[in-house]
PDB file of N, CA and C in Angstrom:
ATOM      1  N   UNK A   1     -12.587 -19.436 -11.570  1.00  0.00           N
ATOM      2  CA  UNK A   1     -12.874 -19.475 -12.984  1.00  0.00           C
ATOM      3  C   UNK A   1     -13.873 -18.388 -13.379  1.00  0.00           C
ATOM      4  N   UNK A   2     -14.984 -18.224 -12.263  1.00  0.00           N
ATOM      5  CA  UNK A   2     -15.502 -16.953 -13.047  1.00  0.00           C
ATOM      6  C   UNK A   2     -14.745 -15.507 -13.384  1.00  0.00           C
ATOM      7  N   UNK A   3     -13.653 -15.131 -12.886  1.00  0.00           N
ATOM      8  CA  UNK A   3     -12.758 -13.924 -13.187  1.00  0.00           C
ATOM      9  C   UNK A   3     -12.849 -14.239 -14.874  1.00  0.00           C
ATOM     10  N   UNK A   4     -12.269 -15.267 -14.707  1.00  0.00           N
ATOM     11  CA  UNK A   4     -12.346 -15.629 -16.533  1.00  0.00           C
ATOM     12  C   UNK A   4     -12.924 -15.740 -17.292  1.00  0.00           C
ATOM     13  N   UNK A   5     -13.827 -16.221 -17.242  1.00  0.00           N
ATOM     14  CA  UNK A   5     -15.202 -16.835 -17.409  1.00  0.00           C
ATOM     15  C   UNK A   5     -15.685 -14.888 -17.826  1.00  0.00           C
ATOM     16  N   UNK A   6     -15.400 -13.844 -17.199  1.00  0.00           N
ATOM     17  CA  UNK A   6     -15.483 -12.742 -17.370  1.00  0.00           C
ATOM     18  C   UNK A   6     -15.020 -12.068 -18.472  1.00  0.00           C
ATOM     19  N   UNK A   7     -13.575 -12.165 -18.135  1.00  0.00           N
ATOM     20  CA  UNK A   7     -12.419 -11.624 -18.893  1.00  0.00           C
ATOM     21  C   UNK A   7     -13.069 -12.002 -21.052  1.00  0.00           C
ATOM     22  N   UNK A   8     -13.724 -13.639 -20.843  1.00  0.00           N
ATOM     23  CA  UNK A   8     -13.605 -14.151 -21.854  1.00  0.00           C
ATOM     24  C   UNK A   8     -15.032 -13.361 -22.600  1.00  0.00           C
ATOM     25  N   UNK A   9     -15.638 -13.816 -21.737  1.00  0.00           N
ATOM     26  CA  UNK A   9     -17.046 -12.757 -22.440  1.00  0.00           C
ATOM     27  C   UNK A   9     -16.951 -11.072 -22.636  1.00  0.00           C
ATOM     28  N   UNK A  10     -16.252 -10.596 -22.395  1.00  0.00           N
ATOM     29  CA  UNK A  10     -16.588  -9.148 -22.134  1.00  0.00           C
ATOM     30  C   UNK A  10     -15.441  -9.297 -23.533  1.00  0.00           C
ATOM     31  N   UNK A  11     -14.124  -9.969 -23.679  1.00  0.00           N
ATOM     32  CA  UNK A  11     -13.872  -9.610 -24.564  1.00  0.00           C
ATOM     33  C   UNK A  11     -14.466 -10.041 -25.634  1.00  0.00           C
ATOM     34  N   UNK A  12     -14.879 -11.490 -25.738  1.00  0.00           N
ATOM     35  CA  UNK A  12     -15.664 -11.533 -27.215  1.00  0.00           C
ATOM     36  C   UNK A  12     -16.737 -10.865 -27.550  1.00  0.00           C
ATOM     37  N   UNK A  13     -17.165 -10.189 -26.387  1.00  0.00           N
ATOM     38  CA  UNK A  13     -18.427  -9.240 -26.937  1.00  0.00           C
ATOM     39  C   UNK A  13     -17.594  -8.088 -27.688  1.00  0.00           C
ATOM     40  N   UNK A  14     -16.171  -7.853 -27.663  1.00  0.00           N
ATOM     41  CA  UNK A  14     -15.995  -6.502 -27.784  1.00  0.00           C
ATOM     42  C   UNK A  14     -15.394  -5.422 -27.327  1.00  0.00           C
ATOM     43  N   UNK A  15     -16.082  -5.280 -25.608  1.00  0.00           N
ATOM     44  CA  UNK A  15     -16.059  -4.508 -24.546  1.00  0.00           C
ATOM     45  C   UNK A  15     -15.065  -4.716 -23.847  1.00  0.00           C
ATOM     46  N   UNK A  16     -14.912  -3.038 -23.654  1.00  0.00           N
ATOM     47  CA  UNK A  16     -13.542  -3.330 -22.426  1.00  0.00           C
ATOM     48  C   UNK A  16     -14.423  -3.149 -20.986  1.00  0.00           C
ATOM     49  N   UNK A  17     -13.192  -2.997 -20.379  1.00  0.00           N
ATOM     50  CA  UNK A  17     -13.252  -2.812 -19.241  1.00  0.00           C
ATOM     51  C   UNK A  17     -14.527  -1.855 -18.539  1.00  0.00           C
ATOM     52  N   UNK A  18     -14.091  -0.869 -18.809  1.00  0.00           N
ATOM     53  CA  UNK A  18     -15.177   0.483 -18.392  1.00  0.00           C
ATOM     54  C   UNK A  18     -16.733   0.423 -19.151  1.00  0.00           C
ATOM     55  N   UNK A  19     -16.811  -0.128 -20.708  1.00  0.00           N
ATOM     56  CA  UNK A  19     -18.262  -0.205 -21.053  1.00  0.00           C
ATOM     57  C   UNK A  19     -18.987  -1.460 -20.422  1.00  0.00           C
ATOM     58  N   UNK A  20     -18.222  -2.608 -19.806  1.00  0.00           N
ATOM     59  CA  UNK A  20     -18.941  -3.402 -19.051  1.00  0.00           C
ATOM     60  C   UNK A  20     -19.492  -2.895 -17.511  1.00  0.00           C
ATOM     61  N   UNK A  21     -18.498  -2.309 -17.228  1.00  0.00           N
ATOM     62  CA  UNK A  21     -18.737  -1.686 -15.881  1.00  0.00           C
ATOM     63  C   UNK A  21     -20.100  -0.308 -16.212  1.00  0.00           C
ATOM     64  N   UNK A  22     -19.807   0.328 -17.097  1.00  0.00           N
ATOM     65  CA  UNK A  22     -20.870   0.972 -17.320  1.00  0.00           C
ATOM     66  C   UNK A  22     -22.949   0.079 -17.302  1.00  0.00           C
ATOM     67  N   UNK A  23     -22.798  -0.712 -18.319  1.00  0.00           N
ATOM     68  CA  UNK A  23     -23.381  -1.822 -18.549  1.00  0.00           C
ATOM     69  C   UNK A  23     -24.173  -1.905 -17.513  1.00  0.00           C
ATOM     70  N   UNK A  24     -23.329  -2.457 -16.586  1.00  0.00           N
ATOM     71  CA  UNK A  24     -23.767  -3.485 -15.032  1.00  0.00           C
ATOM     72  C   UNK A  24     -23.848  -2.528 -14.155  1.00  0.00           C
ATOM     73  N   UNK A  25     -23.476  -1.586 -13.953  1.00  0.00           N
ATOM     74  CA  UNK A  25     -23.429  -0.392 -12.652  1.00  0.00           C
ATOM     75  C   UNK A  25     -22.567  -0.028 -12.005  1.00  0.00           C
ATOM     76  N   UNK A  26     -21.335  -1.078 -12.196  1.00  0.00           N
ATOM     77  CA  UNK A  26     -20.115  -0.750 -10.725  1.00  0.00           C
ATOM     78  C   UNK A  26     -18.906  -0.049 -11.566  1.00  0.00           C
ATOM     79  N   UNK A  27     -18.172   0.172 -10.705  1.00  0.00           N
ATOM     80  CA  UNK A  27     -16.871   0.732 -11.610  1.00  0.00           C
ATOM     81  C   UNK A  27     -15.750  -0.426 -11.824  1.00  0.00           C
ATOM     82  N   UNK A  28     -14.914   0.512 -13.020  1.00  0.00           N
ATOM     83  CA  UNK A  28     -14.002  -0.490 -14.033  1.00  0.00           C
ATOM     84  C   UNK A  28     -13.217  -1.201 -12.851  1.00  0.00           C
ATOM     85  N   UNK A  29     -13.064  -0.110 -11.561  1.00  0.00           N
ATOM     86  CA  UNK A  29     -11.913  -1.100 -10.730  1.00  0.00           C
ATOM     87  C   UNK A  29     -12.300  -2.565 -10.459  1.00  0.00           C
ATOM     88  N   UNK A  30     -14.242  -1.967 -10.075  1.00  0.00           N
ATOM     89  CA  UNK A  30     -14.622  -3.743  -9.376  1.00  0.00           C
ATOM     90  C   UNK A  30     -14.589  -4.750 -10.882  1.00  0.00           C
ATOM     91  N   UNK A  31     -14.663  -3.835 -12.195  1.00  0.00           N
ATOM     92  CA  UNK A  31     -14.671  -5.498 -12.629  1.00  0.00           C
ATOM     93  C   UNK A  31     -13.126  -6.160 -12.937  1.00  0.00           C
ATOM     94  N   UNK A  32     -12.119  -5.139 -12.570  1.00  0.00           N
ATOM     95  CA  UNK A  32     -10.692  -5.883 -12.950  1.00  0.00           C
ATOM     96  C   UNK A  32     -10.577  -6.218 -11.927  1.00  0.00           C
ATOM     97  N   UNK A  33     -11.427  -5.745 -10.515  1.00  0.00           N
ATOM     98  CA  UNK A  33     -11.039  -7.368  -9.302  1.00  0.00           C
ATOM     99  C   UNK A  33     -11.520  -8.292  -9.487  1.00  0.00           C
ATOM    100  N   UNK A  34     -12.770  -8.404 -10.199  1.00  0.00           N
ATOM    101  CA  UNK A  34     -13.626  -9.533 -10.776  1.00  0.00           C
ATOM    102  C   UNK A  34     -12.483 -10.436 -11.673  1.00  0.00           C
ATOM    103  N   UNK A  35     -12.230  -9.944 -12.524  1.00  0.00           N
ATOM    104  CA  UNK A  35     -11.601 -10.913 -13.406  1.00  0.00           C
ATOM    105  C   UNK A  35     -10.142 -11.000 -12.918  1.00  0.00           C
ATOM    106  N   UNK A  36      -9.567 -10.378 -11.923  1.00  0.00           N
ATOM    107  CA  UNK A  36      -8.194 -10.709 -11.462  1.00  0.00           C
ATOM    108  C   UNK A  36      -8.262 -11.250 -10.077  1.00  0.00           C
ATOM    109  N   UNK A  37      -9.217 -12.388  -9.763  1.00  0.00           N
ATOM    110  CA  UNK A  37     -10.092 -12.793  -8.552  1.00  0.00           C
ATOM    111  C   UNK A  37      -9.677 -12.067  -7.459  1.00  0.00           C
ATOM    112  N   UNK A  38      -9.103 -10.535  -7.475  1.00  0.00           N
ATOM    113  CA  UNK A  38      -9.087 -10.112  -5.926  1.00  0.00           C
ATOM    114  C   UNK A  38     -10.284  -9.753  -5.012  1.00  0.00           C
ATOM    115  N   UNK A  39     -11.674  -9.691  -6.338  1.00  0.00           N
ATOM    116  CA  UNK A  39     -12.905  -9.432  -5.312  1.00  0.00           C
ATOM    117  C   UNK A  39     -13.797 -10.967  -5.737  1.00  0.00           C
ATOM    118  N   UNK A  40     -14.557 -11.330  -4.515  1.00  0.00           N
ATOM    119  CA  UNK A  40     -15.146 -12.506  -5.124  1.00  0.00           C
ATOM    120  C   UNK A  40     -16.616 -12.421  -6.040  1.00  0.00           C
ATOM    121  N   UNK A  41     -17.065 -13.313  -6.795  1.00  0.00           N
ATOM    122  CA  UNK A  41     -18.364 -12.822  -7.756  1.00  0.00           C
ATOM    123  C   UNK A  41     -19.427 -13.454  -6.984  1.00  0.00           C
ATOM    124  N   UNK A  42     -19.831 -12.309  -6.486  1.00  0.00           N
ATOM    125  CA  UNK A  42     -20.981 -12.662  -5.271  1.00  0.00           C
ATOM    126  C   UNK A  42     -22.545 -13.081  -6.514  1.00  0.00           C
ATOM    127  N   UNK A  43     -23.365 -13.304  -5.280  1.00  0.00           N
ATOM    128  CA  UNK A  43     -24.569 -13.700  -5.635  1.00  0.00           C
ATOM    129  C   UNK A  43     -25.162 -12.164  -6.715  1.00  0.00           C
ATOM    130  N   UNK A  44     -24.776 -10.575  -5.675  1.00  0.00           N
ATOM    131  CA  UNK A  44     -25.218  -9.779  -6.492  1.00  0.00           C
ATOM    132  C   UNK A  44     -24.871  -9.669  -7.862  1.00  0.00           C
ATOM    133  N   UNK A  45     -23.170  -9.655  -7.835  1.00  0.00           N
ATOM    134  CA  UNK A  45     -22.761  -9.520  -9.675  1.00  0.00           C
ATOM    135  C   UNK A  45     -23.114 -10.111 -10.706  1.00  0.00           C
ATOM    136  N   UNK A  46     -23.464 -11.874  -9.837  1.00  0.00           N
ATOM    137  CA  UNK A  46     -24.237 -12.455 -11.063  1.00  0.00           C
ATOM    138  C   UNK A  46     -24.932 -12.146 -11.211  1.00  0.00           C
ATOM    139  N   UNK A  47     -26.379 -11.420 -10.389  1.00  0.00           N
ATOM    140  CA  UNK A  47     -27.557 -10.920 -11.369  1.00  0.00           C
ATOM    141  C   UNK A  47     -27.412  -9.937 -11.747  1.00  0.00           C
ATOM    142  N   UNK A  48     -25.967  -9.111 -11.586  1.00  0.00           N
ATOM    143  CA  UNK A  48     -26.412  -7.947 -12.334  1.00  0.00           C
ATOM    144  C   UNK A  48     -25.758  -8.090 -13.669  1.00  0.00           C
ATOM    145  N   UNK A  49     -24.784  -9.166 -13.885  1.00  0.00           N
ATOM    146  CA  UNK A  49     -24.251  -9.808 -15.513  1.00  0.00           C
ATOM    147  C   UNK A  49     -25.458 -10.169 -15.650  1.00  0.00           C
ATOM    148  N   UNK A  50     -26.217 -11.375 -15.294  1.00  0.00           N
ATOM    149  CA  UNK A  50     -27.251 -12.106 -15.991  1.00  0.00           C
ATOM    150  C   UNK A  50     -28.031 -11.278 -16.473  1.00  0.00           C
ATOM    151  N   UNK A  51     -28.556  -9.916 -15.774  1.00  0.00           N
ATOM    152  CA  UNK A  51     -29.330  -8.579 -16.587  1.00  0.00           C
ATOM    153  C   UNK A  51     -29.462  -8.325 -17.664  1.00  0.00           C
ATOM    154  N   UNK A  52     -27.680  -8.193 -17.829  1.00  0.00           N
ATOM    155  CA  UNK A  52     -27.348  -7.498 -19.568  1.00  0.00           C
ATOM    156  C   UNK A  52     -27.173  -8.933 -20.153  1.00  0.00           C
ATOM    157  N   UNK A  53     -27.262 -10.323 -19.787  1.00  0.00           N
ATOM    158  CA  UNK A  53     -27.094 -11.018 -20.189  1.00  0.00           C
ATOM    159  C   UNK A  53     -25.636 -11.968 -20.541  1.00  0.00           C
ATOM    160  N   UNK A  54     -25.322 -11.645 -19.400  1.00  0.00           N
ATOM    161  CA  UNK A  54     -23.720 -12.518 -19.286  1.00  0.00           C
ATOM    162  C   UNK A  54     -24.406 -13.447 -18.048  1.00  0.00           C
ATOM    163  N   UNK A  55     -24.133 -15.003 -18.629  1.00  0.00           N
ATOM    164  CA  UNK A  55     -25.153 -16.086 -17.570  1.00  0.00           C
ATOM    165  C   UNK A  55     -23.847 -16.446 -17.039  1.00  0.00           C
ATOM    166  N   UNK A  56     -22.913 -16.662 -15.911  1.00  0.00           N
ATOM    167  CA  UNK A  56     -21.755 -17.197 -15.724  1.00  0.00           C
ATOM    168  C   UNK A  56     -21.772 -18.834 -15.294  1.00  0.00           C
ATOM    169  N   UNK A  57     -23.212 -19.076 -15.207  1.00  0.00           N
ATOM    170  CA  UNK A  57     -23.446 -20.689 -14.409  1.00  0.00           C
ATOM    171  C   UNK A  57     -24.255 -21.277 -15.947  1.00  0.00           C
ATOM    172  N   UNK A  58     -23.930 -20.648 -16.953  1.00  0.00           N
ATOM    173  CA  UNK A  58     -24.187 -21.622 -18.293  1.00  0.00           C
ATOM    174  C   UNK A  58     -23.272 -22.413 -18.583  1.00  0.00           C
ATOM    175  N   UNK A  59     -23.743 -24.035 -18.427  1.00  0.00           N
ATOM    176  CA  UNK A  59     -23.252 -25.321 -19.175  1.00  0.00           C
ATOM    177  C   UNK A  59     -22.436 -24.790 -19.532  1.00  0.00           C
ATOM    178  N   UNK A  60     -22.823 -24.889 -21.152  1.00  0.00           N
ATOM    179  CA  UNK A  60     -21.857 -24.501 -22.436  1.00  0.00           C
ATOM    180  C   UNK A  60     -20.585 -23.255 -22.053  1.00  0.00           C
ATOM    181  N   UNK A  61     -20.927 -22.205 -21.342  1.00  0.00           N
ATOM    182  CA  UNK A  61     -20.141 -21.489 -21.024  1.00  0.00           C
ATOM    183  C   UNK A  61     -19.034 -22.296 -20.316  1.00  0.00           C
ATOM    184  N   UNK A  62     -19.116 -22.579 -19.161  1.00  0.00           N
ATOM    185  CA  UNK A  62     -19.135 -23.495 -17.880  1.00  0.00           C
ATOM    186  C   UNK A  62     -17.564 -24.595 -19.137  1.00  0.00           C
ATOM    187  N   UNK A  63     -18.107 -25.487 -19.844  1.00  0.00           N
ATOM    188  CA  UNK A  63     -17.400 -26.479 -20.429  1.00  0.00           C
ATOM    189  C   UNK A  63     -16.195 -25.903 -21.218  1.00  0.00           C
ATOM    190  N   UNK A  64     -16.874 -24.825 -22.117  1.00  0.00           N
ATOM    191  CA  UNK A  64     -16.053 -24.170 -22.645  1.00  0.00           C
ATOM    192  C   UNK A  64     -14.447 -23.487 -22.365  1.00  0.00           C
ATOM    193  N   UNK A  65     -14.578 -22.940 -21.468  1.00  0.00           N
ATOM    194  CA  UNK A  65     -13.582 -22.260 -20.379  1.00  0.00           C
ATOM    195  C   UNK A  65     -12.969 -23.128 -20.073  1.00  0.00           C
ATOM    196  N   UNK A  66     -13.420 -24.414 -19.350  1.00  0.00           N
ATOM    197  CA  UNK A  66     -12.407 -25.638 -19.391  1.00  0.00           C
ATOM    198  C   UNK A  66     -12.211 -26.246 -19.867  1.00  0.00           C
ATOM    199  N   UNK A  67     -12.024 -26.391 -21.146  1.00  0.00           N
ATOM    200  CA  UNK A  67     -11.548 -26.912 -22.499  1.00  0.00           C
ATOM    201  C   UNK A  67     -10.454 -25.896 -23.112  1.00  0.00           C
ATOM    202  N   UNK A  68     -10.908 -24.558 -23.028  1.00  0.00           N
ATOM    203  CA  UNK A  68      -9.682 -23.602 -23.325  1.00  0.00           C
ATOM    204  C   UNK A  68      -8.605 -23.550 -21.831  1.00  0.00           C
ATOM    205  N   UNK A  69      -8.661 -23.557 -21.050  1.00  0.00           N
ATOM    206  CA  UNK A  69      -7.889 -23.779 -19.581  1.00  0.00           C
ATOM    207  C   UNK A  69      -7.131 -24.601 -19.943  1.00  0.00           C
ATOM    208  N   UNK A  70      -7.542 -25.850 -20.652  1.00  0.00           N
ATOM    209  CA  UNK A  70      -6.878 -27.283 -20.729  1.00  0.00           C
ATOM    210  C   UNK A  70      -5.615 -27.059 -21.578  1.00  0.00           C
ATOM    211  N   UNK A  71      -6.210 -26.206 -23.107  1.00  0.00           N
ATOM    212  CA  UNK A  71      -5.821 -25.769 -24.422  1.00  0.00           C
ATOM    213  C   UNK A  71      -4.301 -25.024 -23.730  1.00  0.00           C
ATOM    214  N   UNK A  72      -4.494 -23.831 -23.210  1.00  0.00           N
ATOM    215  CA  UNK A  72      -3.467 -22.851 -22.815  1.00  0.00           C
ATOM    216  C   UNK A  72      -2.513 -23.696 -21.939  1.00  0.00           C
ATOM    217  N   UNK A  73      -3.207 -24.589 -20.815  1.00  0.00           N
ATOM    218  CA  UNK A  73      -2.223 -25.661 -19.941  1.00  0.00           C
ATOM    219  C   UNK A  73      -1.514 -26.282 -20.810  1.00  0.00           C
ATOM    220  N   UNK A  74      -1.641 -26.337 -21.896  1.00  0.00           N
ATOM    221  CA  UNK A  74      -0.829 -27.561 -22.815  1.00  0.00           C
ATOM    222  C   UNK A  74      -0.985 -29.036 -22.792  1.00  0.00           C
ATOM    223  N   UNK A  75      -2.426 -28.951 -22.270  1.00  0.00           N
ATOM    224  CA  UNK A  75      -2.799 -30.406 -22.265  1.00  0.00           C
ATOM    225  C   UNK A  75      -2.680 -31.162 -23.624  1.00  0.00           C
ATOM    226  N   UNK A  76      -2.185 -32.330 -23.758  1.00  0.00           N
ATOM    227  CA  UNK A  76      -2.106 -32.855 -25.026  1.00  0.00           C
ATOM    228  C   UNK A  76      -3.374 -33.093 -26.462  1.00  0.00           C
ATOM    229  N   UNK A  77      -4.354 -33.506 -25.226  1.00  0.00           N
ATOM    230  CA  UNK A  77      -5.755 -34.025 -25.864  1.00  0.00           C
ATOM    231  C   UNK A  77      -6.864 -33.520 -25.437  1.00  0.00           C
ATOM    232  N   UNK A  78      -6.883 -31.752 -25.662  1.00  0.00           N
ATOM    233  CA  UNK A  78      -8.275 -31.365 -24.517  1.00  0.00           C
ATOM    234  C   UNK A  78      -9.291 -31.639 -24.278  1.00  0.00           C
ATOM    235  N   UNK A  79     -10.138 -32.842 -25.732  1.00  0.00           N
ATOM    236  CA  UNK A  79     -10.996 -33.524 -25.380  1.00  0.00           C
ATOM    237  C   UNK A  79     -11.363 -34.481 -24.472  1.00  0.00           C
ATOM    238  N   UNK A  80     -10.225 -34.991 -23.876  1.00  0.00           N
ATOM    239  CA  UNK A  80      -9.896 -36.083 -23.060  1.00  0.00           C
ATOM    240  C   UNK A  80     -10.468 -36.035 -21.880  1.00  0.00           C
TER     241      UNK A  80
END
């Protein structure tokens, strides 16, 4: 879930691919392994999101994502 959890913030901020990677330090490839889970989101990436301020272990974030997961699954009642 954090690939997504990625994908979802970087786009509602705006940002693609390459100005996040700019942002944080690594290149655009590592963050489309990030969000296409082929690389895993180690202890380092989170602090270097949490830096610019992408928290990936926030609650609200955290709930959110699985409530839209639920939404796209076609769950009937995502509050449920």
């Amino acid at each position: 879930m954090d690939g997504l959890t990625i994908t979802i913030i970087r786009t509602m901020r705006g940002m693609s691919q390459s100005e996040l990677a700019q942002r944080v330090g690594i290149t655009r490839t590592t963050i489309s392994d990030l969000e296409n889970g082929h690389r895993a989101v180690t202890q380092t990436y989170r602090e270097k999101l949490r830096a610019i301020g992408i928290n990936l272990d926030d609650p609200i974030i955290t709930a959110t994502i699985q409530q839209l997961q639920l939404v796209i699954n076609g769950h009937p009642n995502p509050a449920a």
